[in-house]
Every structure is written in structure tokens, then in C-alpha cells.
Protein backbone atom coordinates (compact mmCIF):
# COMPACT_ATOMS: atom_id res chain seq x y z
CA UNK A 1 15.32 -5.91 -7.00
CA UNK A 2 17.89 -8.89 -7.34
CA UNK A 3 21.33 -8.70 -8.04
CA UNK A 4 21.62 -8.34 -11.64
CA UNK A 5 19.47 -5.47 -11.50
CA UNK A 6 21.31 -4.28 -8.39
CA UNK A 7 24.64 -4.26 -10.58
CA UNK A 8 23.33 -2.53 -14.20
CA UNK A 9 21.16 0.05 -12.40
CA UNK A 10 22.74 2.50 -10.63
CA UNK A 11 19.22 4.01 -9.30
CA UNK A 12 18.53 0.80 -7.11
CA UNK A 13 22.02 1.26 -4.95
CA UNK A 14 20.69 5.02 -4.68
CA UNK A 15 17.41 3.52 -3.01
CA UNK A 16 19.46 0.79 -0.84
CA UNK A 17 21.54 3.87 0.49
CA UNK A 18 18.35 5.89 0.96
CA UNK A 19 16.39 3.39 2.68
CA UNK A 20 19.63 2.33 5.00
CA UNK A 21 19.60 6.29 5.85
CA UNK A 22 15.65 6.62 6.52
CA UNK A 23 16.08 3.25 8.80
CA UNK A 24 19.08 5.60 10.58
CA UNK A 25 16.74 8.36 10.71
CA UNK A 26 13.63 6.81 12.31
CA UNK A 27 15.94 5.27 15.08
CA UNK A 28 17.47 8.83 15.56
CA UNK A 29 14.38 10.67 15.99
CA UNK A 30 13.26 7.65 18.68
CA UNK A 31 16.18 8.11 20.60
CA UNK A 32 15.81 12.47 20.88
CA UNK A 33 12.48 12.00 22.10
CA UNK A 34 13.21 9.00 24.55
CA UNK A 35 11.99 5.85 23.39
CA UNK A 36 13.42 2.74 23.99
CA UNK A 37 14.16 0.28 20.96
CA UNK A 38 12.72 -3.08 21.66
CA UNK A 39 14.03 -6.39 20.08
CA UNK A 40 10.80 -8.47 20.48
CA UNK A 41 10.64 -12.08 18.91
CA UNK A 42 9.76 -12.59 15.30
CA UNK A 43 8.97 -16.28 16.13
CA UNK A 44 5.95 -16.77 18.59
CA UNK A 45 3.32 -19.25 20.24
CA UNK A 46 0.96 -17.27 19.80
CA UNK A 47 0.23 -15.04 17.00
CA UNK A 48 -2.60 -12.19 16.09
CA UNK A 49 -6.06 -13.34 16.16
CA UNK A 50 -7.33 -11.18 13.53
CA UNK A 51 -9.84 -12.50 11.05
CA UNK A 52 -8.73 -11.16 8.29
CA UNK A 53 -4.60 -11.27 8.66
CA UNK A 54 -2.76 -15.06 7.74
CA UNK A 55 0.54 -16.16 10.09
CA UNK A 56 2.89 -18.51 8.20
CA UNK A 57 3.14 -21.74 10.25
CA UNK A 58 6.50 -22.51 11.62
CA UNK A 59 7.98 -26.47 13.25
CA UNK A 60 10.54 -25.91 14.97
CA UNK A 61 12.09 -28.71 16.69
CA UNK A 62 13.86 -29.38 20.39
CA UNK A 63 17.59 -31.04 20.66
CA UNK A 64 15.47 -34.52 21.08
CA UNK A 65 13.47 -33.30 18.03
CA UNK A 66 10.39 -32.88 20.14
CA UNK A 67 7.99 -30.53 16.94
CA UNK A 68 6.95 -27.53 18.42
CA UNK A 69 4.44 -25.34 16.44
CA UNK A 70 5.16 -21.56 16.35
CA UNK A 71 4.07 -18.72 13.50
CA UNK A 72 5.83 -15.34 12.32
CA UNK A 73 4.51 -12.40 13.71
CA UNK A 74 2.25 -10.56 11.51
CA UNK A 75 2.76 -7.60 14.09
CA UNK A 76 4.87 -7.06 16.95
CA UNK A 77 2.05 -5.67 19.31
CA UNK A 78 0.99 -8.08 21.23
CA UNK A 79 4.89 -8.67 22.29
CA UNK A 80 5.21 -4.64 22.86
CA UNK A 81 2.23 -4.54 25.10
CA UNK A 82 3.73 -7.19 27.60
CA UNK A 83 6.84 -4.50 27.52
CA UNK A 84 4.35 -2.11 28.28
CA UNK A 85 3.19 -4.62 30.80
CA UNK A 86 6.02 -4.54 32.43
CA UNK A 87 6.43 -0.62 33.19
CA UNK A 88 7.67 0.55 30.05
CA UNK A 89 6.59 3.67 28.78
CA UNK A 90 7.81 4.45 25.91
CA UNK A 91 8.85 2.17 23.14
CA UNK A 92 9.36 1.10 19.32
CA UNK A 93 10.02 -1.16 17.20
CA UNK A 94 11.71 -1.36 14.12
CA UNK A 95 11.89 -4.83 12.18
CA UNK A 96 10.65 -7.75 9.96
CA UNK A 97 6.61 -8.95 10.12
CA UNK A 98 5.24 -11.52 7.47
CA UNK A 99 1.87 -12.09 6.37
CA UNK A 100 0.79 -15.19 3.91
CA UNK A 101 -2.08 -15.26 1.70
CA UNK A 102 -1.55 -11.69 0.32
CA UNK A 103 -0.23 -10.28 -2.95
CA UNK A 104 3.63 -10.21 -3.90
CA UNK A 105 4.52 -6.82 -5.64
CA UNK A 106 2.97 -3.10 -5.87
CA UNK A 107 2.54 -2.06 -2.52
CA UNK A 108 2.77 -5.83 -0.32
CA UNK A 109 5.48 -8.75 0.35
CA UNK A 110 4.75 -11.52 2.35
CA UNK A 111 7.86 -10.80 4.23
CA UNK A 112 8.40 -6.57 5.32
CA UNK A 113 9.36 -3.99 7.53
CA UNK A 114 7.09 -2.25 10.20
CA UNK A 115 7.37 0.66 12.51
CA UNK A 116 5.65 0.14 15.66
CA UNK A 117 5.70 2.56 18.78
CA UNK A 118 3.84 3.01 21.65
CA UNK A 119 3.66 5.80 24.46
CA UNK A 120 1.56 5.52 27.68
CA UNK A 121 -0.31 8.27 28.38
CA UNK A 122 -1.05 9.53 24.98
CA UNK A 123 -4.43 8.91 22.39
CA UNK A 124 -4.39 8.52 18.66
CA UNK A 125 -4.35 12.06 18.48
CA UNK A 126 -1.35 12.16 20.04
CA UNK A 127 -0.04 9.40 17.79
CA UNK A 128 -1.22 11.86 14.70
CA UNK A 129 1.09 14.24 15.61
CA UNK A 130 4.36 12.34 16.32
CA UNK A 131 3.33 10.90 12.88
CA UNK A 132 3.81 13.90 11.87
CA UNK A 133 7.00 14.90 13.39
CA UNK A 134 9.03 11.64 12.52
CA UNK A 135 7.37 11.99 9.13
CA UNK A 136 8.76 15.69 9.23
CA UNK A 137 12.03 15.08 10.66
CA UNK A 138 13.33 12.13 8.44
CA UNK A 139 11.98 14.07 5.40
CA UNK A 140 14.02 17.45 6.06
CA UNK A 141 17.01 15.28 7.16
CA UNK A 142 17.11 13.32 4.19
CA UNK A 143 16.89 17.10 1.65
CA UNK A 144 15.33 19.72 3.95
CA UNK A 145 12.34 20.82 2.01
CA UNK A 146 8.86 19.21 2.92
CA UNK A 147 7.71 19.30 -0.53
CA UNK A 148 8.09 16.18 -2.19
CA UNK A 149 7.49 14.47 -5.52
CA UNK A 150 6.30 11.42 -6.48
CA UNK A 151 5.26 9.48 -9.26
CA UNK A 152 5.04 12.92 -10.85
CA UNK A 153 2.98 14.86 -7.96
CA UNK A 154 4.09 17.68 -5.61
CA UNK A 155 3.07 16.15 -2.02
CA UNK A 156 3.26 18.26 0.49
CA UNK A 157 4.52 17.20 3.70
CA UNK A 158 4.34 20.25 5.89
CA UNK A 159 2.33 19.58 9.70
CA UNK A 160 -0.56 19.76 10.40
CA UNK A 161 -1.75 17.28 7.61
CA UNK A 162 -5.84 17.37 7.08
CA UNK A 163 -7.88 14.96 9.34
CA UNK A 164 -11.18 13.79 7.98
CA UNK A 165 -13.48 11.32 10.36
CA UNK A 166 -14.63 8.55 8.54
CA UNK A 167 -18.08 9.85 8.56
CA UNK A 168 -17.00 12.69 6.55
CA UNK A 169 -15.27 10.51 3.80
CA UNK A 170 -18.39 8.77 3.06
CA UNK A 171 -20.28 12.33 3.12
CA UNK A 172 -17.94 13.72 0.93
CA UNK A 173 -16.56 10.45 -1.46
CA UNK A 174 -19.55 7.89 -1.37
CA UNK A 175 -22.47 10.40 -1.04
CA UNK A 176 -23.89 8.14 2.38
CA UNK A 177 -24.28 9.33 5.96
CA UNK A 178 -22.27 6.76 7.69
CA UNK A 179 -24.25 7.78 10.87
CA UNK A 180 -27.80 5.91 9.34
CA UNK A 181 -25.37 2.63 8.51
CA UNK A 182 -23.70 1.38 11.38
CA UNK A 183 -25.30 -1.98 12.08
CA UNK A 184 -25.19 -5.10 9.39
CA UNK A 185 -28.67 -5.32 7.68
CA UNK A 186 -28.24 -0.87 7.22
CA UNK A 187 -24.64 -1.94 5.66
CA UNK A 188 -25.97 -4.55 3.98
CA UNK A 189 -28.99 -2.67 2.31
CA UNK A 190 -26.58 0.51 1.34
CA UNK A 191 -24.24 -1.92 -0.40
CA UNK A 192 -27.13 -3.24 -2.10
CA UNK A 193 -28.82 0.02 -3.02
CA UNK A 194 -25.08 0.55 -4.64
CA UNK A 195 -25.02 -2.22 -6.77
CA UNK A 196 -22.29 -4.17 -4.29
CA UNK A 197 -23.20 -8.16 -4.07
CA UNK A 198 -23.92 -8.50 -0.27
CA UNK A 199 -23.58 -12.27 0.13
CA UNK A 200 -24.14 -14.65 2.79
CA UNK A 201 -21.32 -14.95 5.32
CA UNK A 202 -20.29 -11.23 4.43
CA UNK A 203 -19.83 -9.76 7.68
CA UNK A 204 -20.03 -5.75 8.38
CA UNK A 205 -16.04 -5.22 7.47
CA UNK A 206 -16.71 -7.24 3.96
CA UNK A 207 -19.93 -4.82 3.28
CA UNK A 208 -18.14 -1.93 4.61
CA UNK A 209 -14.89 -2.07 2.61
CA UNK A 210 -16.85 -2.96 -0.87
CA UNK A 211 -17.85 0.38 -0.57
CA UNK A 212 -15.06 2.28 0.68
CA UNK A 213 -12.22 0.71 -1.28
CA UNK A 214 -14.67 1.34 -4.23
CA UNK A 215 -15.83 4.75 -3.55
CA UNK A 216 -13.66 6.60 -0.73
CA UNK A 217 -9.96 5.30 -0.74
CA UNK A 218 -8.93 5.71 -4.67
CA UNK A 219 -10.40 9.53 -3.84
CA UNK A 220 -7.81 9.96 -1.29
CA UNK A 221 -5.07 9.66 -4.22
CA UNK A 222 -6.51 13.11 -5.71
CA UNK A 223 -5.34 14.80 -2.55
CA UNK A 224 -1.51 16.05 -2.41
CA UNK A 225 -1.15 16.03 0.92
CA UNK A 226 -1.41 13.66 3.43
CA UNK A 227 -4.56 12.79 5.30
CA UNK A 228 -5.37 11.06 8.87
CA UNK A 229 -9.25 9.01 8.21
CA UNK A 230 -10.33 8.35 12.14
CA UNK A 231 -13.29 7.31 14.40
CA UNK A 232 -13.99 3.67 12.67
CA UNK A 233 -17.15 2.53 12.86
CA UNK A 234 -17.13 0.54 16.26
CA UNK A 235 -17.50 -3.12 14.78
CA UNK A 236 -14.19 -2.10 13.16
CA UNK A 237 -12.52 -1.40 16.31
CA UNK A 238 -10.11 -4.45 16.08
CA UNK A 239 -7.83 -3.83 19.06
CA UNK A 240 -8.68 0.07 19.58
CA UNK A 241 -10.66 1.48 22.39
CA UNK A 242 -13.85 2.99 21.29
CA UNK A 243 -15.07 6.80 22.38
CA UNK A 244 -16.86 7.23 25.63
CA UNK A 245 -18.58 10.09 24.54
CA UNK A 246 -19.91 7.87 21.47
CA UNK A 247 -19.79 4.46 21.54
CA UNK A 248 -20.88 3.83 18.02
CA UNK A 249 -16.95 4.57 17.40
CA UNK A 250 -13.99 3.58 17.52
CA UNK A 251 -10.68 5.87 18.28
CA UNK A 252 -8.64 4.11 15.14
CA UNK A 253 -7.09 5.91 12.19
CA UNK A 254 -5.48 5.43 9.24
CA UNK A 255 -2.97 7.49 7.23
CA UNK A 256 -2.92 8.01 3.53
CA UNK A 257 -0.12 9.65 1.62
CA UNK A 258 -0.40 10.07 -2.14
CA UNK A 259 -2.91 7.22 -1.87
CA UNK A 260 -0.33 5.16 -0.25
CA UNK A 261 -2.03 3.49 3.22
CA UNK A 262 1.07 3.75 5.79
CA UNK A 263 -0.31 3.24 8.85
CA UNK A 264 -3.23 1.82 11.31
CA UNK A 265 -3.05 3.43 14.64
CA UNK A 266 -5.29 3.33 18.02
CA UNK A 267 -6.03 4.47 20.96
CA UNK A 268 -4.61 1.18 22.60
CA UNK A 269 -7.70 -1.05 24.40
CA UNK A 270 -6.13 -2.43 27.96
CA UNK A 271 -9.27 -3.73 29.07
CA UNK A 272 -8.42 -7.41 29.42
CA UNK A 273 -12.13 -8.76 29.95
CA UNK A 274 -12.94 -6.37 26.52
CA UNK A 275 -9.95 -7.63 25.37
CA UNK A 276 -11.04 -11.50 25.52
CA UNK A 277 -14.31 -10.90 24.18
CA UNK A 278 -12.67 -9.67 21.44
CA UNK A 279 -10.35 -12.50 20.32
CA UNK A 280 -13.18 -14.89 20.94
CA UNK A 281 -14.87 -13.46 18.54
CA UNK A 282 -11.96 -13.35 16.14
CA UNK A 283 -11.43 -16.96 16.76
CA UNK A 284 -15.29 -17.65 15.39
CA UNK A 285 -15.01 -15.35 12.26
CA UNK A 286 -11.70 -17.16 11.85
CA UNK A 287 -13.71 -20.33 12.21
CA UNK A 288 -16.30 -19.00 9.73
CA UNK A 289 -14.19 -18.23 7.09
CA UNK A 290 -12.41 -22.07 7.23
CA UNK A 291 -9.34 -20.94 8.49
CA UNK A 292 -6.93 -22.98 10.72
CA UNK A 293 -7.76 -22.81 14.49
CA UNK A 294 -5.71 -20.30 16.95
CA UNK A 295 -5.58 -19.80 20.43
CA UNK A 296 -5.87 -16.93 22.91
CA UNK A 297 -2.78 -15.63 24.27
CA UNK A 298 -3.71 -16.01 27.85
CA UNK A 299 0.08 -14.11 28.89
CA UNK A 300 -0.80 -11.09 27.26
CA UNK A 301 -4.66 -11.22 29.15
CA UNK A 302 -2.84 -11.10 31.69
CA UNK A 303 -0.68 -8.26 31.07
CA UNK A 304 -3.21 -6.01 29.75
CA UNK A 305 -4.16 -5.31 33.31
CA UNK A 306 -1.00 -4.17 33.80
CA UNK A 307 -0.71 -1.52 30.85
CA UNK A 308 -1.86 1.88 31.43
CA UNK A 309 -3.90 4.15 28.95
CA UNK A 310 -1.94 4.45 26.16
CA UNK A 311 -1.41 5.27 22.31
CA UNK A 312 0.15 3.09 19.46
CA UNK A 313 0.65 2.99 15.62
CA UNK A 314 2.10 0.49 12.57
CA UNK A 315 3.55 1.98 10.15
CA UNK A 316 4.39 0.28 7.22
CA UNK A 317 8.30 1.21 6.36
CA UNK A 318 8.77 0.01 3.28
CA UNK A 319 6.07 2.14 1.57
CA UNK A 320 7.83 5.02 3.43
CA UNK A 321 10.73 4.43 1.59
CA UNK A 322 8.80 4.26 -1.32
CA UNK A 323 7.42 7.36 -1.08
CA UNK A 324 10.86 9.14 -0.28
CA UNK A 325 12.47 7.10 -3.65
CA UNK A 326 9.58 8.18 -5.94
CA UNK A 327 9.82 4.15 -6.52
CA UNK A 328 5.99 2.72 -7.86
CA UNK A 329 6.41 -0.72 -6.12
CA UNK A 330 7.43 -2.41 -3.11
CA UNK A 331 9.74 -4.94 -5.17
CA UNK A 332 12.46 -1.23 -6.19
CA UNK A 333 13.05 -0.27 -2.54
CA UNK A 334 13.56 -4.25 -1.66
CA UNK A 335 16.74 -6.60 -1.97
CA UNK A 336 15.27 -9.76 -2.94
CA UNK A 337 11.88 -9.39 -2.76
CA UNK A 338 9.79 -12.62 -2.78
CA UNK A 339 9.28 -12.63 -6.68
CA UNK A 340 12.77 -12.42 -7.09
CA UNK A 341 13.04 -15.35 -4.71
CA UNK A 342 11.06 -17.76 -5.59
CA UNK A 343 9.43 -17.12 -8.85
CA UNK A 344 13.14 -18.70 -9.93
CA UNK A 345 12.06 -21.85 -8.58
């Protein structure tokens, strides 16, 4: 919203008040159970690896103008684990991320708001169900009934919310036993049995999510209440930890709500060698897809030896908010979103 719209419309100071009061409300509910608030650096050396997620470039420059190259955080987690690191044990975040190369408007900005906590000692299951509480707790603070509506739906809110592994979506949305597809050329051949292009340089995420944001995730709309998809298929792990019991997965979920994705959580991997392995290979798919050339942030290697089992989530605020305003896009529960900014250019 800018500020003409701001002024004529009294509905968009109602969502700036709302917001403001949900921001309160997270930060409460932190604070009762014991976390610590973190103020980690938006502005770092060394940014996320991840093949598929853009940092914006930043030069900065010393007092004798000396450039130094730096990028925006697309995440605060690599920052939080050194906390971690250094014998926190429980801790959040609550602040600005930016990502470049995505859309502006319906449900992404380049510049927005995460949630980020993590808690030694706990699992992603353990992370569903203080998703649940906060969820829970902002929601009966803000108007005390867990029944919601949006965009003309009843959504109900009350815990437990309905957990389905991501084996079971595909059984049930895409008609495929995830189970017989879990290496490339099995991916590769079900997308092609499908009618999905599989082209060369794909790799298993590309082939994987041609199906399921084709087949599985506009399903999860039909549902009105929220739903936890876990166990990723292992080459899908991206920084989780995957099962000991079954190491074909990956202890990962995502949450859904009114076909809204809020959140990516894991079961936090602190196995530094694993850990490496990793990022190299990010830095090759990177490579692959021509994009510019990063480097391994050998600090938080280090302090990954130093972190403990633990649990950790991003949750993406600003859809929250837009859930809680029945608002349809991103740009009504934002002052100044980036189409306001610059599309007046």
C-alpha cells in the first residue's frame, strides 16, 4: 500500500495496526516460553549457498573507500546457528530478509519479514507443535476464537493441525508412490510418463516440483485447516538432517494454511563435515545454473561443531498477517511495498 491509499482507505490503517499487534504478539509469546530475541546482521560476507535462492549484492565502502563486497541475508540462519554456537539455547528472530530474482506482489517481495527460532534439544516435531501454539496464541489474542475466515473460507485453527508425509501427498494428490521415485532417472521417467518436459540440466528438485506444484500443492488449498507436509525426499534435504531409521528422507516440513506456504522447518543438520559436502555441492549447482560464484562460510563450519541437536523453522510473517487480515496479497499488509517503490520510477 502507499500513502495515498494509506489516507482514502481506512481498511489499510486497520491492517498496519493489526500487523504492529501480531509483531507484539509473536515477541510476547517468545518471551513466556524463554527465548531470547537475537539482533543478527542483515548485511553479511557470506550469504546462503542455496541453489535455488538469489542474495542482492551489496559495496560497501571503508573510511579510505577501500570496496568491500557483502549481500543481504536471504535468511538469518546461518547467523543464529553461530548463537547457537556459542551456548545459546533458545532463540528467535524477528526481522527483514531479501531475496532478488523473485516475483513482486501476491504472496512475495524482494524485501520481507521472517520468523526464525531455534531450540536445542528439540526435532521438527517439536517445531510442529510450537507452530502450533504461537499460531494458537497470537490468533486467540488478537479475537479469541480459532476459527478464522479468509478470502471467504472458515479455516480452522484449532491444534493438532493434520500432518501428511510427503509420500502420502503424492499417494493421495498425484496418484504416484513416492517410495518407487526417489533417485533422478525414476523422477525423471514419472515426470515424463506425466506429460512434464524433463530437460537437460533439470536436476531432481526441478523434476520433483513440476509435479508437485502441478499436482499436490494447489490440492492443499481445498483443505480448511492447516496442514504440516514432512519427510522430504533426501536429495531435498537442503540444510535438514535426514532420518536414521530411513535414510532415503529427510526430517524437513512445510506448513500450508489455506494454501498459503508459511514455513520450511528442520530438524537442524550440525554435522560440519555433512555440512561442507553440502554447500560444495550447492556451489556446483549454483555454477550449473550460471549464477555468480559464492563462497563457503568457513566461521559457521566451524561452529557447527559446537551446536548441539537441535530444531528450527522460517516462517514467513508477512503471509501471517495476511492470513489474520483476510488481505489476498502481500502488497495490503505492506507500507511501501516494492511496486509501490519503484514501479514510480
Amino acid at each position: 500500500m502507499n500513502w495515498q491509499e494509506l489516507k482514502n482507505n481506512p481498511a489499510y490503517r486497520v491492517k498496519l495496526e493489526k500487523r504492529a499487534r501480531i509483531f507484539n504478539l509473536i515477541r510476547q509469546f517468545f518471551e513466556k516460553e524463554d527465548f531470547l530475541e537475537i539482533d543478527s546482521p542483515l548485511l553479511v560476507a557470506r550469504p546462503s549457498l542455496e541453489p535455488n535462492l538469489n542474495p542482492m549484492e551489496v559495496l560497501a565502502h571503508q573510511e579510505n573507500g577501500r570496496p568491500v563486497k557483502g549481500y543481504l541475508i536471504t535468511s538469518p540462519e546461518l547467523s543464529l546457528k553461530k548463537a547457537l554456537a556459542g551456548g545459546l539455547s533458545k532463540i528467535f528472530q524477528l526481522g527483514k530478509c531479501f531475496r532478488d530474482h523473485e516475483p513482486w506482489g501476491e504472496t512475495h517481495n524482494p524485501e520481507f519479514t521472517m520468523l526464525e527460532w531455534y531450540e536445542v534439544g528439540s526435532n521438527y516435531k517439536d517445531v510442529m507443535r510450537r507452530t502450533e501454539e504461537l499460531v494458537a496464541f497470537v490468533v486467540q489474542k488478537l479475537g479469541g476464537a480459532l476459527k478464522i475466515k479468509y478470502q471467504g473460507r472458515e479455516i480452522d485453527l484449532t491444534p493438532p493441525w493434520p500432518k501428511l508425509s510427503m509420500a502420502e501427498a503424492w499417494q493421495k494428490y498425484a496418484g504416484a508412490d513416492l517410495n518407487n521415485y526417489l533417485d533422478y532417472d525414476k523422477m525423471a521417467e514419472l515426470a515424463r510418463i506425466k506429460g512434464y518436459a524433463a530437460n537437460q540440466g533439470d536436476s531432481f528438485d526441478d523434476l520433483f516440483f513440476k509435479i508437485f506444484l502441478s499436482e499436490v500443492e494447489p490440492r492443499l488449498t481445498e483443505l480448511n485447516q492447516p496442514v504440516f507436509i514432512y519427510d522430504y525426499p533426501a536429495p531435498m534435504a537442503a540444510l535438514s538432517r535426514i532420518k536414521k531409521d530411513d535414510g532415503r528422507w529427510a526430517e524437513r516440513f512445510e506448513l500450508y494454511i489455506a494454501g498459503l506456504e508459511l514455513a520450511n522447518a528442520y530438524s537442524e543438520l550440525t554435522d560440519s563435515d555433512e555440512q561442507r559436502a553440502r554447500f560444495e555441492a550447492d556451489i556446483e549447482k549454483r555454477k550449473e545454473l550460471g549464477k555468480g560464484s559464492l563462497q563457503i562460510d568457513e566461521d559457521l563450519i566451524e561452529a557447527l561443531k559446537n551446536v548441539p541437536p537441535c530444531g528450527g523453522i522460517a516462517l514467513g510473517v508477512d503471509r501471517l498477517v495476511m492470513l489474520l487480515t483476510d488481505s489476498k496479497t502481500i502488497d495490503e499488509v505492506l507500507f511501501l511495498a516494492a511496486g509501490d517503490l519503484f514501479n514510480t520510477l
